[in-house]
C-alpha atoms as a PDB file:
ATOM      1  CA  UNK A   1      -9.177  10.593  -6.178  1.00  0.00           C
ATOM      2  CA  UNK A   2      -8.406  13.055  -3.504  1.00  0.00           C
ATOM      3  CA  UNK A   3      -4.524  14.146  -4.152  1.00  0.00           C
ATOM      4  CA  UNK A   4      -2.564  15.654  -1.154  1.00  0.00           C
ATOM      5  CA  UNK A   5       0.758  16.763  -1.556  1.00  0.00           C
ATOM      6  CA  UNK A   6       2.862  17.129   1.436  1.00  0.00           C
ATOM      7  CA  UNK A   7       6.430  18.539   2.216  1.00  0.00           C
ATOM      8  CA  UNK A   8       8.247  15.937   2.643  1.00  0.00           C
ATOM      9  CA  UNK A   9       8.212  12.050   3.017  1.00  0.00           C
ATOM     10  CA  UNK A  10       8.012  12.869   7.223  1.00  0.00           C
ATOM     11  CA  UNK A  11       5.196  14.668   6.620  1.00  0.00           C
ATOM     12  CA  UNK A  12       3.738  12.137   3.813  1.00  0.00           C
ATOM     13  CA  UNK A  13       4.054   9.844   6.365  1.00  0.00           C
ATOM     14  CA  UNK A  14       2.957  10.711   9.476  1.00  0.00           C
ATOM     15  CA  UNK A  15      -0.439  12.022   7.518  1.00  0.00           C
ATOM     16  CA  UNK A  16      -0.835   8.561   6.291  1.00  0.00           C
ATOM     17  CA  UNK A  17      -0.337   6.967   9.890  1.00  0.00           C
ATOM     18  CA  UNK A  18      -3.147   9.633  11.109  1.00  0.00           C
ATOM     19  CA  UNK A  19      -5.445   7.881   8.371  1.00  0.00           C
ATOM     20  CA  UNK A  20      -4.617   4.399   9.300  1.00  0.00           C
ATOM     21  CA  UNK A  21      -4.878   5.095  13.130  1.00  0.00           C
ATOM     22  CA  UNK A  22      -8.136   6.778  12.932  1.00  0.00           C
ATOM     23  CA  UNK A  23      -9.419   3.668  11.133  1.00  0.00           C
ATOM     24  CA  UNK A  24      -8.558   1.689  13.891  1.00  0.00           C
ATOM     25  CA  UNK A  25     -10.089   3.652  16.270  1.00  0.00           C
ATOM     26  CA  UNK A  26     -13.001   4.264  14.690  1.00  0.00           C
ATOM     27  CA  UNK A  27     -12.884   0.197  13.972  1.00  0.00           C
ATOM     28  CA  UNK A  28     -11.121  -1.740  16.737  1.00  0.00           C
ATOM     29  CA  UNK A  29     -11.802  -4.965  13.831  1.00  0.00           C
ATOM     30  CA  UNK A  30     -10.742  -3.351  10.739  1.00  0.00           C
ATOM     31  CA  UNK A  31      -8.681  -5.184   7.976  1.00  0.00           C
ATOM     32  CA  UNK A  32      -5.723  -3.606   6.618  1.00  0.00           C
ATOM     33  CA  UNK A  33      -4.090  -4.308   3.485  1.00  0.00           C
ATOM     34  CA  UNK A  34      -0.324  -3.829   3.993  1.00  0.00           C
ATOM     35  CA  UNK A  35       2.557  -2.902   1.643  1.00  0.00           C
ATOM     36  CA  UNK A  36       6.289  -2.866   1.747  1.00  0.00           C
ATOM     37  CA  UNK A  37       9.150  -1.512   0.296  1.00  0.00           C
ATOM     38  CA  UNK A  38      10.625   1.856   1.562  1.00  0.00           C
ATOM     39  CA  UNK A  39       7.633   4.198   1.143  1.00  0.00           C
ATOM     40  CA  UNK A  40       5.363   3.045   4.020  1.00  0.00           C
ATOM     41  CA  UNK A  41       8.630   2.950   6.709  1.00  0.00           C
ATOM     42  CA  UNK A  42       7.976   5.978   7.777  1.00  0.00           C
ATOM     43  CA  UNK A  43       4.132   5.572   8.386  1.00  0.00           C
ATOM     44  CA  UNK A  44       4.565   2.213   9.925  1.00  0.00           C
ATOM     45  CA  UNK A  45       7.401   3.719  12.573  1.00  0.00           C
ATOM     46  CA  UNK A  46       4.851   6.595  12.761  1.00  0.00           C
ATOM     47  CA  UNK A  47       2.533   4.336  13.895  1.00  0.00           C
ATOM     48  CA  UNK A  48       4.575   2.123  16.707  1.00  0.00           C
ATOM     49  CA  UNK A  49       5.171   5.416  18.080  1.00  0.00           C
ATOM     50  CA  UNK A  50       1.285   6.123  18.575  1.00  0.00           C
ATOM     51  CA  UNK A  51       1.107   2.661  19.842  1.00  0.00           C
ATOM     52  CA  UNK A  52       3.943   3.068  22.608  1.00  0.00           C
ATOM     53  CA  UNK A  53       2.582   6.633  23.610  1.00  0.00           C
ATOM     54  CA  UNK A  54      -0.767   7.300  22.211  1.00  0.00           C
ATOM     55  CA  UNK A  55      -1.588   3.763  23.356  1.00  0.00           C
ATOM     56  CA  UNK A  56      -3.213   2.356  19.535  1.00  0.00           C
ATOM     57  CA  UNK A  57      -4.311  -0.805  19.978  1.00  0.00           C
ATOM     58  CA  UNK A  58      -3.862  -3.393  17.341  1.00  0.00           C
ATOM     59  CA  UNK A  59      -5.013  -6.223  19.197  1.00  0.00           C
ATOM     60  CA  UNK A  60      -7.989  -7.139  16.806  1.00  0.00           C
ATOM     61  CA  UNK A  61      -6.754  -5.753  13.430  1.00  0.00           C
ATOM     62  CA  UNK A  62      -6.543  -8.312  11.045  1.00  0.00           C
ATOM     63  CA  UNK A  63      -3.548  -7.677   7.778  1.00  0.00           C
ATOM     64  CA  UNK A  64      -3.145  -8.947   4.431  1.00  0.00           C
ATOM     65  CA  UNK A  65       0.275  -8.109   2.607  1.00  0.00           C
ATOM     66  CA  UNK A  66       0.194  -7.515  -1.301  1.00  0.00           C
ATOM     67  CA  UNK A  67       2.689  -9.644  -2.456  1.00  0.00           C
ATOM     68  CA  UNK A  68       5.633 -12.113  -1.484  1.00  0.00           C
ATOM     69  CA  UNK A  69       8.574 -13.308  -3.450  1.00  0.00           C
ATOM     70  CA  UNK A  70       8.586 -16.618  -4.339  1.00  0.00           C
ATOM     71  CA  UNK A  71      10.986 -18.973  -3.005  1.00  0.00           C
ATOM     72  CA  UNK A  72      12.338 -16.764  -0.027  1.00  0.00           C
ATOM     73  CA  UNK A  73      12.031 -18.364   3.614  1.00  0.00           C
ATOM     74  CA  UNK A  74       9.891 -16.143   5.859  1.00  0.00           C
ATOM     75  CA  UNK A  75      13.106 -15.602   7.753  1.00  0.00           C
ATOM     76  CA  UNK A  76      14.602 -14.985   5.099  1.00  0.00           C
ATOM     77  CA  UNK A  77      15.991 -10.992   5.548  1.00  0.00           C
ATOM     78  CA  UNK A  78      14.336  -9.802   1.954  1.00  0.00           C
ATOM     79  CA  UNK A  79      11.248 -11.721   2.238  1.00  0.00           C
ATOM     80  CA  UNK A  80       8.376  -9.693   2.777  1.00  0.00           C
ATOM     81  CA  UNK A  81       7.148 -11.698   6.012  1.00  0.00           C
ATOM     82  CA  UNK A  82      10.447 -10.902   7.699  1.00  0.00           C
ATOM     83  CA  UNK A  83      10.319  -6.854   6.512  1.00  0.00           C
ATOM     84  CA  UNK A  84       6.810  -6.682   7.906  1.00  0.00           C
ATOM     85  CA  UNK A  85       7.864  -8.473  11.507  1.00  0.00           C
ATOM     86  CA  UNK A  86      11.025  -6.225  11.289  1.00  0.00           C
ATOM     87  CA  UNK A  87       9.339  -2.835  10.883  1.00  0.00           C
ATOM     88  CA  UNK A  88       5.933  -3.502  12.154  1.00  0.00           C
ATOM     89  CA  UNK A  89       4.213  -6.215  13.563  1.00  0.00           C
ATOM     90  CA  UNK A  90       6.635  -7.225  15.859  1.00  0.00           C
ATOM     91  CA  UNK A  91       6.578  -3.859  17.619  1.00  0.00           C
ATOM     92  CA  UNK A  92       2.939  -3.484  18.360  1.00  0.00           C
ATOM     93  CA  UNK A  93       0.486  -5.265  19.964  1.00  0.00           C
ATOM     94  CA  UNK A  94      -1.212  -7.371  16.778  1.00  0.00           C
ATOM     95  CA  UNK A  95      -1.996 -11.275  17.244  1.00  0.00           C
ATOM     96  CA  UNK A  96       0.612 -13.057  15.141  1.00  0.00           C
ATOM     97  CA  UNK A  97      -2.109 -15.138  14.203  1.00  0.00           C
ATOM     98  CA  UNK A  98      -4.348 -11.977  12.098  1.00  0.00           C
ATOM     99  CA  UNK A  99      -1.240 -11.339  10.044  1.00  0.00           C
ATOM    100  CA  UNK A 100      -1.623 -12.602   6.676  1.00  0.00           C
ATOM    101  CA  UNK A 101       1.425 -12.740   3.894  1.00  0.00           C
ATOM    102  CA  UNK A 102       1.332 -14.707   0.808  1.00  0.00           C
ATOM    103  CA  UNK A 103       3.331 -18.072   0.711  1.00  0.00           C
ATOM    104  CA  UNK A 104       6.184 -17.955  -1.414  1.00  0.00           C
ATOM    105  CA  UNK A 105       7.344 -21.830  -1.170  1.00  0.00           C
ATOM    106  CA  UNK A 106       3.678 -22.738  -1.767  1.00  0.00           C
ATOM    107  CA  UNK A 107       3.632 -26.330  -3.519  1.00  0.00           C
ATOM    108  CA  UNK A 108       0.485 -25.579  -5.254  1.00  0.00           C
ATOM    109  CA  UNK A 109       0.017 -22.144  -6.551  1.00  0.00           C
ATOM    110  CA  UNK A 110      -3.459 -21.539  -7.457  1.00  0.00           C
ATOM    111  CA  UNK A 111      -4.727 -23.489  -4.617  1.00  0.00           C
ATOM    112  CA  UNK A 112      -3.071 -21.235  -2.422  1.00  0.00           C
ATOM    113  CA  UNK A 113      -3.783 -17.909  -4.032  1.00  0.00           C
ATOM    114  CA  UNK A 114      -7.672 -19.006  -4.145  1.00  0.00           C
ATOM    115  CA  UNK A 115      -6.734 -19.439  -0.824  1.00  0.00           C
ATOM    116  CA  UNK A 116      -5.343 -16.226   0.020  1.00  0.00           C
ATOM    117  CA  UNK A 117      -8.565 -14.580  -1.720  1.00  0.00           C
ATOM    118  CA  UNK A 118     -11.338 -16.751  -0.079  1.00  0.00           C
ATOM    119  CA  UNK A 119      -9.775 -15.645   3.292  1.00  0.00           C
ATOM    120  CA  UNK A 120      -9.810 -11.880   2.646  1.00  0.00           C
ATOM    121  CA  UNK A 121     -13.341 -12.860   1.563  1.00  0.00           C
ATOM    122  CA  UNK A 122     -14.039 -14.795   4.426  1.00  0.00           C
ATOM    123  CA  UNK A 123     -12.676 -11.598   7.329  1.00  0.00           C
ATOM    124  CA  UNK A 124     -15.076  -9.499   5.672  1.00  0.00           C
ATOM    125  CA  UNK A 125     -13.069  -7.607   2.660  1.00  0.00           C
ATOM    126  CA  UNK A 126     -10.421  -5.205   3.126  1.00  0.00           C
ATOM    127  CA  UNK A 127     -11.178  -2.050   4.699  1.00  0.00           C
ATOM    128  CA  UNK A 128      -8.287   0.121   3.975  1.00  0.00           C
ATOM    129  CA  UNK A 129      -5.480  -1.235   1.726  1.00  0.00           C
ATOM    130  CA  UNK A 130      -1.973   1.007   1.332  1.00  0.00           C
ATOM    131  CA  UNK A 131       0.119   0.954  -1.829  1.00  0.00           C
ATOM    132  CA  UNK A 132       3.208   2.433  -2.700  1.00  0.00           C
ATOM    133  CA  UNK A 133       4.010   2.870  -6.255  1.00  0.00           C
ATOM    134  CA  UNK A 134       6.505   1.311  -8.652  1.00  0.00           C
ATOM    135  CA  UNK A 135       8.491   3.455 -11.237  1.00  0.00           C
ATOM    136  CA  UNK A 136       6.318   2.101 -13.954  1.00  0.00           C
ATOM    137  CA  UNK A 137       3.366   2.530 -12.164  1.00  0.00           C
ATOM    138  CA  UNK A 138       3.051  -0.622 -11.087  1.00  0.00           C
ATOM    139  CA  UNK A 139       1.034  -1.642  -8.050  1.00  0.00           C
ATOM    140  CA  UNK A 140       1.222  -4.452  -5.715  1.00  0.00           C
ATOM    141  CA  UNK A 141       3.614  -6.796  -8.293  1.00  0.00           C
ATOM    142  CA  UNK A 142       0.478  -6.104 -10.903  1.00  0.00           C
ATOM    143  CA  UNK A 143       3.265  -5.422 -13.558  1.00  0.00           C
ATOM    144  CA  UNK A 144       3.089  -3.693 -17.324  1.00  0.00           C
ATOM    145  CA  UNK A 145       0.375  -5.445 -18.748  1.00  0.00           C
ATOM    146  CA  UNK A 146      -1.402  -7.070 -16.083  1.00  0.00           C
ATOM    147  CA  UNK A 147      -4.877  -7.468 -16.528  1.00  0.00           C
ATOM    148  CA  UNK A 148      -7.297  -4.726 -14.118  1.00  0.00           C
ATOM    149  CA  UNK A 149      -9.586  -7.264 -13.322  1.00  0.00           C
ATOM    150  CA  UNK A 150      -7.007 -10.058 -12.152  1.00  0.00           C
ATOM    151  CA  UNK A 151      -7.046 -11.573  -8.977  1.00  0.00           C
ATOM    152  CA  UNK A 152      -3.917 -12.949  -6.480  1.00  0.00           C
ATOM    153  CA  UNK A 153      -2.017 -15.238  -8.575  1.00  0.00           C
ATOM    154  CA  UNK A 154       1.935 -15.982 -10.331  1.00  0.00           C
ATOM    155  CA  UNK A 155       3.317 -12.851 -11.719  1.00  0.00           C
ATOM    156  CA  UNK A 156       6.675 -12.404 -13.734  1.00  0.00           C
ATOM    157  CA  UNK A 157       8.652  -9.688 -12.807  1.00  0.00           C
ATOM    158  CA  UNK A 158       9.928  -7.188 -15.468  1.00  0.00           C
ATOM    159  CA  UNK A 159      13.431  -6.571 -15.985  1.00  0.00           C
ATOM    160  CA  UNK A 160      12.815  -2.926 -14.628  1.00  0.00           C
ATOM    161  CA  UNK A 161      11.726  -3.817 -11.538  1.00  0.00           C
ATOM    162  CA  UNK A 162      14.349  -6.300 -11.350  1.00  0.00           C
ATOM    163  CA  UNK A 163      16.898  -3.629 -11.560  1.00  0.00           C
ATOM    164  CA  UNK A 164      15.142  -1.880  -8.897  1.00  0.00           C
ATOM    165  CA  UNK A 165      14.896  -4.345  -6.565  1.00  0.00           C
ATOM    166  CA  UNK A 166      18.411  -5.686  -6.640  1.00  0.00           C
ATOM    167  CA  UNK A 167      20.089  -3.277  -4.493  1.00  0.00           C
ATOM    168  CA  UNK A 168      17.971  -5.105  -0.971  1.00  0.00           C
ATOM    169  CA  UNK A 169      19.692  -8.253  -2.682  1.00  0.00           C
ATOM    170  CA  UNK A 170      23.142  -7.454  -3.466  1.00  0.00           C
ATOM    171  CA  UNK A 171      23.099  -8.198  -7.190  1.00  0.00           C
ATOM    172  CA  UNK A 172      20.053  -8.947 -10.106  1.00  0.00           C
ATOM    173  CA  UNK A 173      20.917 -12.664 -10.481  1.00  0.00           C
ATOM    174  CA  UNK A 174      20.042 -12.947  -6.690  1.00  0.00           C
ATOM    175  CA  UNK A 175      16.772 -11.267  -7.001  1.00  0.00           C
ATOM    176  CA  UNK A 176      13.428 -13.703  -7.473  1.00  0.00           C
ATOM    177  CA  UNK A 177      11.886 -13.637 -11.061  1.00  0.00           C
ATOM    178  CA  UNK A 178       8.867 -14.672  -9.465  1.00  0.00           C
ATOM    179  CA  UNK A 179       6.495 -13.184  -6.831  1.00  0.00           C
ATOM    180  CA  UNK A 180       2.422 -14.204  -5.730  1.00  0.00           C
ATOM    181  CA  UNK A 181       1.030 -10.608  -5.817  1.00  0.00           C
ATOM    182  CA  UNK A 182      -3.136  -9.519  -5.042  1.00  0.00           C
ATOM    183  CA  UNK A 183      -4.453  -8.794  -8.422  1.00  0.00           C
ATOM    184  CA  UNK A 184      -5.365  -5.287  -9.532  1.00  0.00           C
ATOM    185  CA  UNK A 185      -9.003  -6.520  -9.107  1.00  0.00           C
ATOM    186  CA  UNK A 186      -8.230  -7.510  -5.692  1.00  0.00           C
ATOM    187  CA  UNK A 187      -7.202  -4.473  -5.292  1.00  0.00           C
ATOM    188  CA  UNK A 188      -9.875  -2.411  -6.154  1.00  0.00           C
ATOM    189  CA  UNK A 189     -12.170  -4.438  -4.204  1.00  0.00           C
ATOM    190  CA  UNK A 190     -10.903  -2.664  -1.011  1.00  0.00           C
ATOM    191  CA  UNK A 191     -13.371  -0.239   0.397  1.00  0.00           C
ATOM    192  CA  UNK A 192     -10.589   2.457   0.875  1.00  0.00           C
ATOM    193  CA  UNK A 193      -6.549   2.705  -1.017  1.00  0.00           C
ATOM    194  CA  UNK A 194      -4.567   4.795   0.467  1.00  0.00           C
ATOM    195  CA  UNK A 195      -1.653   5.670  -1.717  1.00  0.00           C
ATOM    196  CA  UNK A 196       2.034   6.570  -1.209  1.00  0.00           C
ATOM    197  CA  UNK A 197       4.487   8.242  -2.812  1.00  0.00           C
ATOM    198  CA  UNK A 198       7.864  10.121  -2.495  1.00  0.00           C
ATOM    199  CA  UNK A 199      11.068  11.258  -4.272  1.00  0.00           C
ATOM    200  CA  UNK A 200      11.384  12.367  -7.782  1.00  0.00           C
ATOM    201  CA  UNK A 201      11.984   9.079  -9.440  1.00  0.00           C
ATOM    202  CA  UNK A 202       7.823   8.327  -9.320  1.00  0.00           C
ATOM    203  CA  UNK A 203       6.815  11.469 -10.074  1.00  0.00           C
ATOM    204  CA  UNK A 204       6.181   9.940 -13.999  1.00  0.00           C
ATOM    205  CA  UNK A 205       3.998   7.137 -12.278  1.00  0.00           C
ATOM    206  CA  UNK A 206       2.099   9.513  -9.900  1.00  0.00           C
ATOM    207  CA  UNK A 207       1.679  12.197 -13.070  1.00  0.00           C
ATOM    208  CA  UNK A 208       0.105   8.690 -15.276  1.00  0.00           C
ATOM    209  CA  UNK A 209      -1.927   7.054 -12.485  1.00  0.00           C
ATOM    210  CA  UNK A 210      -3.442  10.348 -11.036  1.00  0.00           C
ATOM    211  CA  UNK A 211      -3.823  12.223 -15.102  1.00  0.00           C
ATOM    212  CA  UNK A 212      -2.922  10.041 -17.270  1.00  0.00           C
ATOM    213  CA  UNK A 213      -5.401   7.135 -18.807  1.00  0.00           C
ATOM    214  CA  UNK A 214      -6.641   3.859 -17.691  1.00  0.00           C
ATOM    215  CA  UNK A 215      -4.552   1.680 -18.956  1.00  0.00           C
ATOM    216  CA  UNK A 216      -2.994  -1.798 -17.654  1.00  0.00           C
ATOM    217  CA  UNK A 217       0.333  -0.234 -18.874  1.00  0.00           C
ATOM    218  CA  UNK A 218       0.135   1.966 -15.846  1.00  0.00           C
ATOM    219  CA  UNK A 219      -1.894  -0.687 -13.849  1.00  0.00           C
ATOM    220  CA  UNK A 220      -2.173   2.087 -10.294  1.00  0.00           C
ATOM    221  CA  UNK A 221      -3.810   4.051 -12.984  1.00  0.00           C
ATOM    222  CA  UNK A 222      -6.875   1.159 -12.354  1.00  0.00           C
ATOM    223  CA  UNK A 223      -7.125   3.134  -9.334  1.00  0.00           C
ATOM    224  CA  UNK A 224      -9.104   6.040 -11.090  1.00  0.00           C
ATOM    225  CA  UNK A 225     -11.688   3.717 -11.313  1.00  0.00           C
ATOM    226  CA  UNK A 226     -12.201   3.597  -7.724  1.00  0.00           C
ATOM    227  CA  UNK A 227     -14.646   5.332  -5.122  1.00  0.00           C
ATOM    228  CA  UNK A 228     -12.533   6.229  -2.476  1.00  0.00           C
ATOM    229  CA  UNK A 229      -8.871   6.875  -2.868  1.00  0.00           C
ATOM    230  CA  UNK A 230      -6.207   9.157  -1.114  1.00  0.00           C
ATOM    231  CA  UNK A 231      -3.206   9.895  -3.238  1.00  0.00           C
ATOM    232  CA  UNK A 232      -0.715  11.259  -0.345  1.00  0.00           C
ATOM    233  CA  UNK A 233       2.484  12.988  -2.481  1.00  0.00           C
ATOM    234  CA  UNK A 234       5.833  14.589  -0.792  1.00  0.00           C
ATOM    235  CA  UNK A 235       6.529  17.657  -3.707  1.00  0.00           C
ATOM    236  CA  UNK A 236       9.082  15.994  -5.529  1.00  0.00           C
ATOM    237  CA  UNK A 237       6.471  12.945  -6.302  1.00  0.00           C
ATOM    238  CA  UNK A 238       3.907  15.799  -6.696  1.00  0.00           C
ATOM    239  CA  UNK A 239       6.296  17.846  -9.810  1.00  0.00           C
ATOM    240  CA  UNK A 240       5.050  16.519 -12.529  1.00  0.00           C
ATOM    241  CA  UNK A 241       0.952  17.294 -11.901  1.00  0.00           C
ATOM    242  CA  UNK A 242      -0.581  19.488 -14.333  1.00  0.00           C
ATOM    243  CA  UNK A 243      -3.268  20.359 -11.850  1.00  0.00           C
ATOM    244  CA  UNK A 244      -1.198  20.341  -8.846  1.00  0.00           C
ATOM    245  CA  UNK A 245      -2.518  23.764  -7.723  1.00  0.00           C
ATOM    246  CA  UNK A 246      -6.163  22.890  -8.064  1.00  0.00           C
ATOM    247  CA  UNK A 247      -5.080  20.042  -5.517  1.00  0.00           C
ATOM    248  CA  UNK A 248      -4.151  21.732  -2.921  1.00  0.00           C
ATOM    249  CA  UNK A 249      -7.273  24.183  -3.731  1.00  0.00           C
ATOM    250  CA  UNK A 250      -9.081  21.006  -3.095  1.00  0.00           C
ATOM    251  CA  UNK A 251      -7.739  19.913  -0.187  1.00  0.00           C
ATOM    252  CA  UNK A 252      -7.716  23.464   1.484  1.00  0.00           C
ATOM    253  CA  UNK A 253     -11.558  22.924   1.486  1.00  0.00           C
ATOM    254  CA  UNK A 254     -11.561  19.719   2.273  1.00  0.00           C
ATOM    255  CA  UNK A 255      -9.777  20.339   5.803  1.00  0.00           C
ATOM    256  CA  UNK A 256     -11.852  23.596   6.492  1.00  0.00           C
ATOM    257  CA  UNK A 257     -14.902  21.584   5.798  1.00  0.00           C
ATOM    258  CA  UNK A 258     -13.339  18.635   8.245  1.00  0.00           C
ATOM    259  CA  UNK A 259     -12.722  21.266  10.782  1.00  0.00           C
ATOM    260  CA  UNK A 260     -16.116  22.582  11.109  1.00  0.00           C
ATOM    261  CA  UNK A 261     -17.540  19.243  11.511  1.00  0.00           C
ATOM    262  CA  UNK A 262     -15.273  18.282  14.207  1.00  0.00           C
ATOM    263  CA  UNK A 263     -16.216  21.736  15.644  1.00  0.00           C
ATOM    264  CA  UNK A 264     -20.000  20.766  15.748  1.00  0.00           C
ATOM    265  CA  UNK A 265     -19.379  17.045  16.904  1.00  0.00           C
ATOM    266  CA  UNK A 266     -18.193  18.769  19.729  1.00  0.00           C
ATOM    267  CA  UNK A 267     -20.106  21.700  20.472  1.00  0.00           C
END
């Protein structure tokens, strides 16, 4: 896992939008795997800007979203199809029609999260999939518990993140007890995670998933398991690292080495 600890949240995310737009660059057909919440706002208005003036072109990108209350109307201004219009697609130049969210008024549950799977399957896997964090450590809606090796399916939310979530809602009664979320094995079957992280409050998850052990307690932890993972931290989320300073070590080399082989590519 390849840990880089930034500033602040600006500069968490416009390093993550660099990662994201290079992909597309580098692969005009890519498949991103999208998350909300408050985390990735920055990167995602980071990236409209490249669009408007760098001219990033989003026109064949395909996008799968984690997870999707259930119950909530797409239009519905807390359902995750109406965040992602709001703050993303609706601003750059992506074909309505490549942007994938989980159904939340689905009539048949498992049919459509077989679905859901068979059609990431089907566009040729996910290339780069970004995650943000819950307090817990919970990824996607993969709560306390869930099973690393589960797929998109019904999950229960916990009381916890109930709590967390009801200030976008106004109250907890009026937050959904249900959400269809990717699996953790879903997850992992991304070629590349990028995850997010800022403010003190996760610094307890980032310290568990990035040190801690595997365990579906801490279900990002799963993510230790992976080949190719970039843990991108603003210094509050960063505190709690034991090996914090080896990190940044790390990643000093890492972007000398980068450096010189830009250099050669274009000597």
């Amino acid at each position: 896992m390849r840990v880089i600890v930034e500033s602040t949240p600006n500069e968490v995310a416009r390093h993550a939008a660099r990662i994201v737009a290079d992909l597309v660059r580098r692969k005009p057909k890519c498949v991103l795997g999208l998350a909300t919440g408050s985390t990735p706002l920055g990167m995602y208005a980071e990236l409209i800007r490249m669009h408007r003036e760098e001219g990033l072109d989003f026109s064949k990108v395909v996008t799968f979203n984690l997870d999707e209350y259930v119950g909530l109307e797409p239009a519905h201004p807390q359902s995750y199809r109406y965040f992602m219009d709001e703050h993303f697609f609706r601003h750059i130049n992506i074909d309505p029609r490549h942007t994938h969210v989980p159904d939340g008024r689905a009539l048949d549950f498992d049919a459509h999260c077989q679905q859901y799977e068979k059609l990431i399957r089907d566009c040729g896997g996910i290339d780069l999939q970004v995650l943000g964090i819950g307090r817990d450590g919970h990824i996607a809606f993969n709560e306390p518990g869930s099973s690393l090796g589960s797929r998109t399916r019904l999950k229960t939310l916990t009381a916890e993140t109930v709590r967390d979530n009801a200030r976008f809602f106004g109250s907890e009664e009026a937050v959904p007890r249900l959400a269809i979320t990717m699996g953790v094995g879903t997850i992992l079957e991304s070629r590349q995670c990028l995850l997010l992280a800022c403010g003190s409050s996760k610094a307890r998850a980032v310290r568990d998933t990035v040190e801690g052990p595997i365990t579906a307690q801490v279900t990002a932890s799963a993510l230790q398991l992976h080949r190719d993972v970039i843990c991108i931290l603003d210094e509050q989320a960063a505190a709690m690292l034991a090996r914090r300073d080896y990190y940044r070590e790390v990643e000093a080399l890492q972007s000398r080495l980068e450096a010189a082989r830009r250099a050669r590519a274009e000597g």
